[in-house]
C-alpha atoms as a PDB file:
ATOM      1  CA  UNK A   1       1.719  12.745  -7.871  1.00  0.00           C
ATOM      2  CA  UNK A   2       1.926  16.178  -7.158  1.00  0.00           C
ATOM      3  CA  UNK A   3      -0.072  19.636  -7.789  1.00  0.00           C
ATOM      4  CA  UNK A   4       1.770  22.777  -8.462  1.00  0.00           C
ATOM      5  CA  UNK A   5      -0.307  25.550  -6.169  1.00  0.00           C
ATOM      6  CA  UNK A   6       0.549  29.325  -6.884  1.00  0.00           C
ATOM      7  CA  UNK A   7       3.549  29.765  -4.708  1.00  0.00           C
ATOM      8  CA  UNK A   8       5.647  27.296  -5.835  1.00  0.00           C
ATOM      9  CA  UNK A   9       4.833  24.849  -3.297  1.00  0.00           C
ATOM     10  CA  UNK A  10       3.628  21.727  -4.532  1.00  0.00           C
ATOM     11  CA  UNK A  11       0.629  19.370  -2.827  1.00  0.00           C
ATOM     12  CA  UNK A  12       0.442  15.792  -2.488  1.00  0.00           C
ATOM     13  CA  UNK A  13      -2.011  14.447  -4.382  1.00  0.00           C
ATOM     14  CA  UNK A  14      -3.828  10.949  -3.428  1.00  0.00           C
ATOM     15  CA  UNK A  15      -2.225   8.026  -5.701  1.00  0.00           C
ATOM     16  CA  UNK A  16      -4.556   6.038  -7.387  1.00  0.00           C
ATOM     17  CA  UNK A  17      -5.324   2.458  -5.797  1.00  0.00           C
ATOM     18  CA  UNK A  18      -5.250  -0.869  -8.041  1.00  0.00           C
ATOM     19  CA  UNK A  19      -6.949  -3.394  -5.921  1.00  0.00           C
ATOM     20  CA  UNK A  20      -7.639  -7.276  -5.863  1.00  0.00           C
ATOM     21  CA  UNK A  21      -9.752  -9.253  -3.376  1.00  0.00           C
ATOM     22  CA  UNK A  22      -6.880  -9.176  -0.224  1.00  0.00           C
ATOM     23  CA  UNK A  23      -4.160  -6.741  -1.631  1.00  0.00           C
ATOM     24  CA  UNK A  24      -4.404  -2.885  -2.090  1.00  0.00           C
ATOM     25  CA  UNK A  25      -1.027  -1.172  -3.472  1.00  0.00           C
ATOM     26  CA  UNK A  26      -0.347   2.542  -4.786  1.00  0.00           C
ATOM     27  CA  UNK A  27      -0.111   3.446  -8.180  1.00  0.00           C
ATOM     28  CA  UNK A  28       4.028   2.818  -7.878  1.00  0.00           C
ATOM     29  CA  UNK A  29       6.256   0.810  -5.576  1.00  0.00           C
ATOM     30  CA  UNK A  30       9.555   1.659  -7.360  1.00  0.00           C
ATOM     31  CA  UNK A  31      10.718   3.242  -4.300  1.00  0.00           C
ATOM     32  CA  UNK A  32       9.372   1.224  -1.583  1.00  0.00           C
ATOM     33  CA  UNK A  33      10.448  -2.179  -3.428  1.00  0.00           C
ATOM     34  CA  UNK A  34      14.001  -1.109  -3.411  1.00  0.00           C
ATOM     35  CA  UNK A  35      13.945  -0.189   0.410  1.00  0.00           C
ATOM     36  CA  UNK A  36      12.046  -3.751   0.729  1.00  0.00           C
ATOM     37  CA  UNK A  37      15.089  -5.277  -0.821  1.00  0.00           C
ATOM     38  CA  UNK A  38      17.511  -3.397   1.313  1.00  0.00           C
ATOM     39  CA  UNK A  39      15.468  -4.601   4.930  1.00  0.00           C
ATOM     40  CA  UNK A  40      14.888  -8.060   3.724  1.00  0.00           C
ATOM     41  CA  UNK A  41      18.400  -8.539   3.026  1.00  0.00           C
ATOM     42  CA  UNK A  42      19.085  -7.819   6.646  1.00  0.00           C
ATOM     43  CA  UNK A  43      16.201 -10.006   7.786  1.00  0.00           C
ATOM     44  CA  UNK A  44      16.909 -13.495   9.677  1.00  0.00           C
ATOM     45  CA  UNK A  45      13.811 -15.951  10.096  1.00  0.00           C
ATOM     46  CA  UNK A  46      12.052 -15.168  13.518  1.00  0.00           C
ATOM     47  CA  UNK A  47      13.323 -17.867  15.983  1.00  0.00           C
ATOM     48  CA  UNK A  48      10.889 -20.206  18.033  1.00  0.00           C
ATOM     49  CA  UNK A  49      10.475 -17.982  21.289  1.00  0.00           C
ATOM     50  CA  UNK A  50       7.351 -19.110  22.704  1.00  0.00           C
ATOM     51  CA  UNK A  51       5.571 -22.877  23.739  1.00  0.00           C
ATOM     52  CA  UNK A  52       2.216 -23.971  22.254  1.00  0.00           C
ATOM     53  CA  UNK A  53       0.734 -25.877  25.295  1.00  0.00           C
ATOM     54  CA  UNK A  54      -1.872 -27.703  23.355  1.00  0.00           C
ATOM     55  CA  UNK A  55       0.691 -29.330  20.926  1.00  0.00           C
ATOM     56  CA  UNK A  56       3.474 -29.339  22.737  1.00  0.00           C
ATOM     57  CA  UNK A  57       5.391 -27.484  20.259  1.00  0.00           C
ATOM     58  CA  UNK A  58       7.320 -23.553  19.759  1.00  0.00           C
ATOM     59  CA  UNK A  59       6.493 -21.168  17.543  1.00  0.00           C
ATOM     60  CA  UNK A  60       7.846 -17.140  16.510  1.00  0.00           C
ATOM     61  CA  UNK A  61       5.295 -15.203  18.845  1.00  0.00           C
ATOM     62  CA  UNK A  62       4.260 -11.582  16.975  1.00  0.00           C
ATOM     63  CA  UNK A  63       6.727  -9.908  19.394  1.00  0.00           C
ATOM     64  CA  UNK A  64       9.752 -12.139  17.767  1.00  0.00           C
ATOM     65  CA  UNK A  65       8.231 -11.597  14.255  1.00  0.00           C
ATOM     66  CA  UNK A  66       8.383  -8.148  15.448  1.00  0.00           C
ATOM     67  CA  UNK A  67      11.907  -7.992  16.056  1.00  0.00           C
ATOM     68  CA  UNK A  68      13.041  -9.706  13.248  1.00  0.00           C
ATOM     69  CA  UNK A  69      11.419  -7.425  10.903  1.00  0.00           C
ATOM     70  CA  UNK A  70      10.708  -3.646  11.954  1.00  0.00           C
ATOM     71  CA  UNK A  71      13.943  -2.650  12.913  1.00  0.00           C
ATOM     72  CA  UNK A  72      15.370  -3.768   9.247  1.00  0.00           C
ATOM     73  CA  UNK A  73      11.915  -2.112   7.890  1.00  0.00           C
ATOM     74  CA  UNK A  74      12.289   1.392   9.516  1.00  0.00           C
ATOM     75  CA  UNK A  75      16.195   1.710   9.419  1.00  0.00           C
ATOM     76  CA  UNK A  76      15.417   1.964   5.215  1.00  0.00           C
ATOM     77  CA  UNK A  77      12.080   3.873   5.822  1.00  0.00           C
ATOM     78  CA  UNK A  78       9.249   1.780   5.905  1.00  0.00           C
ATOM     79  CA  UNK A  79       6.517   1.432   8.479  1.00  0.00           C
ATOM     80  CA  UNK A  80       4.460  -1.130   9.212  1.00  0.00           C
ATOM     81  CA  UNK A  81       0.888  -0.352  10.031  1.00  0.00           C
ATOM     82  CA  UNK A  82      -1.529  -3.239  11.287  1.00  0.00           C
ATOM     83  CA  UNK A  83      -5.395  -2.945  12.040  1.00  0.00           C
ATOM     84  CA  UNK A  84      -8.881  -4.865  12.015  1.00  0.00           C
ATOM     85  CA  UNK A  85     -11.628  -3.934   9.077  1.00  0.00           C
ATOM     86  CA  UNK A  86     -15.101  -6.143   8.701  1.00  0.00           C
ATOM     87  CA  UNK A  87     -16.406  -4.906   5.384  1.00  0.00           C
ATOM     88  CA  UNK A  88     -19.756  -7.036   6.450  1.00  0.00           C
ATOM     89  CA  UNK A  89     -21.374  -9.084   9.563  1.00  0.00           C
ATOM     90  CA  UNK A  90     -19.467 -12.042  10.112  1.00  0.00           C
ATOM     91  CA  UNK A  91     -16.566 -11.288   7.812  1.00  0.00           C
ATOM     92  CA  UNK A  92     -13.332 -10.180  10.135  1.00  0.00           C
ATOM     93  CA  UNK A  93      -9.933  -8.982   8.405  1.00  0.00           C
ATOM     94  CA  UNK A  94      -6.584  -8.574   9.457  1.00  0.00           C
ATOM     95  CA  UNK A  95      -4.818  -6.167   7.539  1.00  0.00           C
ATOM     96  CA  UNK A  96      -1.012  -5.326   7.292  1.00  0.00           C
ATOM     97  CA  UNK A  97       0.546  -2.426   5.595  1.00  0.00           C
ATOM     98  CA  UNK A  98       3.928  -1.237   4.511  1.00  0.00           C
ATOM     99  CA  UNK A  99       4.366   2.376   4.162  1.00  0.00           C
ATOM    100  CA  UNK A 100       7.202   4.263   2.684  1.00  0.00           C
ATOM    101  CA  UNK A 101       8.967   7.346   3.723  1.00  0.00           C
ATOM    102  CA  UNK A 102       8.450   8.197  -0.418  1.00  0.00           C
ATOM    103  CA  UNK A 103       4.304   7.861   0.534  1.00  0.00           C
ATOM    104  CA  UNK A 104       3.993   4.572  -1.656  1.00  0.00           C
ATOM    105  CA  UNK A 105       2.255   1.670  -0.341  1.00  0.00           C
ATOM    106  CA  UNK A 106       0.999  -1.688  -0.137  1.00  0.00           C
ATOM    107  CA  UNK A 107      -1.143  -3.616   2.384  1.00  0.00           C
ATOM    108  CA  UNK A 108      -2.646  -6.748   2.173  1.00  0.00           C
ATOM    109  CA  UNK A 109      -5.755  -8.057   3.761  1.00  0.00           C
ATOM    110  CA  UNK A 110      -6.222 -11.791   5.579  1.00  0.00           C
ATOM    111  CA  UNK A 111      -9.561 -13.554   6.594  1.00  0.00           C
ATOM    112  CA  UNK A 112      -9.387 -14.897   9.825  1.00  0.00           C
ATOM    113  CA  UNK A 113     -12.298 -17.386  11.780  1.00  0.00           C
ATOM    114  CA  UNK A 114     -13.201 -16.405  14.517  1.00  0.00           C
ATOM    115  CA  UNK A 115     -14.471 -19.578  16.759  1.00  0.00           C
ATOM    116  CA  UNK A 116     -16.204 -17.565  19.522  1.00  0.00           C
ATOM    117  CA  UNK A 117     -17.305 -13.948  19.754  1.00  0.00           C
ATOM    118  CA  UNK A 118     -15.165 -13.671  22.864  1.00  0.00           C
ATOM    119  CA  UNK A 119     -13.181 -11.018  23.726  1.00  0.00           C
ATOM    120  CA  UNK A 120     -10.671 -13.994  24.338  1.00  0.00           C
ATOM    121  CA  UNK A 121     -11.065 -15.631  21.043  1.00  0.00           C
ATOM    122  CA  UNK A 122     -10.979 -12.225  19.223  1.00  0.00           C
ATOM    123  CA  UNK A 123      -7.685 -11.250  20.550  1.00  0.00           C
ATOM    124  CA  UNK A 124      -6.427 -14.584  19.824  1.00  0.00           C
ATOM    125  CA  UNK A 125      -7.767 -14.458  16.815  1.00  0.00           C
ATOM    126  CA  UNK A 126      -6.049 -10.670  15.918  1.00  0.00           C
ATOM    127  CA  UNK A 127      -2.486 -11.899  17.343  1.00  0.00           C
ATOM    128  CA  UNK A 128      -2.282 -14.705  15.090  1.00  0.00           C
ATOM    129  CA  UNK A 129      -3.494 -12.783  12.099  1.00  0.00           C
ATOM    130  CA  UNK A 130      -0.979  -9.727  12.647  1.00  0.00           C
ATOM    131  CA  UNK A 131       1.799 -12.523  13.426  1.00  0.00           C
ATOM    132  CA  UNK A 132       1.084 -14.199   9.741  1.00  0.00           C
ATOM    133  CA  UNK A 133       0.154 -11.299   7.926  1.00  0.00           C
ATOM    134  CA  UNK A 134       3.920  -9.274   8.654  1.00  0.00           C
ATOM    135  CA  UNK A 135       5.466 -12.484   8.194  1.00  0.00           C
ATOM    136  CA  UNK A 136       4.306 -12.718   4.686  1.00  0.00           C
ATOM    137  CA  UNK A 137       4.071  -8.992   3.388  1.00  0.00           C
ATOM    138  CA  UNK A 138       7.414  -8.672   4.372  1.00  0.00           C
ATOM    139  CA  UNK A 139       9.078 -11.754   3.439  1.00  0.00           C
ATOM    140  CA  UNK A 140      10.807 -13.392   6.002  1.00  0.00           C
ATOM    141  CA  UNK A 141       9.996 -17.498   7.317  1.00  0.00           C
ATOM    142  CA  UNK A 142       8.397 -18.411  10.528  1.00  0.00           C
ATOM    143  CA  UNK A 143       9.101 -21.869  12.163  1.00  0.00           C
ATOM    144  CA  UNK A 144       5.895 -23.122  13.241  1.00  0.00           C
ATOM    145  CA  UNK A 145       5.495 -26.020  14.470  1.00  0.00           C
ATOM    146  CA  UNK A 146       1.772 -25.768  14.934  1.00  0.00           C
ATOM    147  CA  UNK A 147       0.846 -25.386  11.011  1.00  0.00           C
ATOM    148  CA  UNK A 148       3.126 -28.047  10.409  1.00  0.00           C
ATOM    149  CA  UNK A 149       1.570 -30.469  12.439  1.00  0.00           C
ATOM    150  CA  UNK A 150      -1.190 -30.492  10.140  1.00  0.00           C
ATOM    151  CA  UNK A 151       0.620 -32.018   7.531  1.00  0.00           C
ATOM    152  CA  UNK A 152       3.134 -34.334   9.933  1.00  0.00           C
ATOM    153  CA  UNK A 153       6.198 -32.045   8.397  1.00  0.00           C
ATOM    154  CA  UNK A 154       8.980 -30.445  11.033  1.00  0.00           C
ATOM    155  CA  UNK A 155      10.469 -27.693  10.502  1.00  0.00           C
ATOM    156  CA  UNK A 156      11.152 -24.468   8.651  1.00  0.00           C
ATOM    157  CA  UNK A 157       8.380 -22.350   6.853  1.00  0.00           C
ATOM    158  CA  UNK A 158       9.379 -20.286   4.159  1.00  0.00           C
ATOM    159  CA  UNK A 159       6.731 -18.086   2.133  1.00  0.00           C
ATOM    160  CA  UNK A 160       7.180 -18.655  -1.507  1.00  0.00           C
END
């Protein structure tokens, strides 16, 4: 949306926000869904790159999730923005957004535990958060061996 100031120019005007619990989106994604389409046609699934210790088992690290992803994402205009945000004590977010050249947007927002208010544990804690949450906002499968464990399944992850 734009507003038309007195010498022709025009000014961007904020887009309106519809909002659930975890995602936030603007007002239209026309734009940014068809550059989506374009990266995640390019998009592989992020190999196993890195060894969990404790199970014995490999994994896509956030730097291969990363690489499989960004590249694809910027070369049709998209960025990818990642933070932190605790709306309240005790309640610790990762959030992930994609933001088009066009100014449309959409982020999402995932809860994460925290097991000990360690500088360790919080780090931990933000990798693996930033690792899932651009894995699923932008489409593209994971193996991981460590969430599969959990259910006695090998193999590949796909979001659906």
């Amino acid at each position: 949306m734009e507003e038309n100031v007195p010498n022709g120019n025009t000014v961007p005007q904020e887009s309106p926000v519809v909002e659930s619990p975890t995602v936030l989106m603007s007002d239209n994604l026309d734009k940014l869904a068809v550059s989506l389409i374009k990266a995640q046609s390019e998009m592989k699934g992020a190999e196993k790159k890195s060894t969990n210790p404790f199970f014995n088992s490999g994994y896509a690290d956030l730097h291969t999730v990363i690489e499989a992803s960004v590249p694809h994402l910027n070369r049709h205009g998209i960025a990818v923005i990642q933070g932190n945000d605790g709306e309240k004590p005790g309640e610790f977010y990762v959030t992930t957004m994609l933001l088009h050249e066009s100014g449309q947007w959409i982020k999402s927002k995932l809860r994460m535990p925290i097991e000990k208010a360690t500088a360790q544990s919080i780090g931990s804690t933000i990798t693996y958060g930033r690792r899932y949450g651009l894995s699923a906002i932008v489409g593209i499968s994971q193996y991981d061996d460590d969430g599969n464990l959990a259910s006695n399944k090998k193999g590949l992850t796909t979001n659906k």
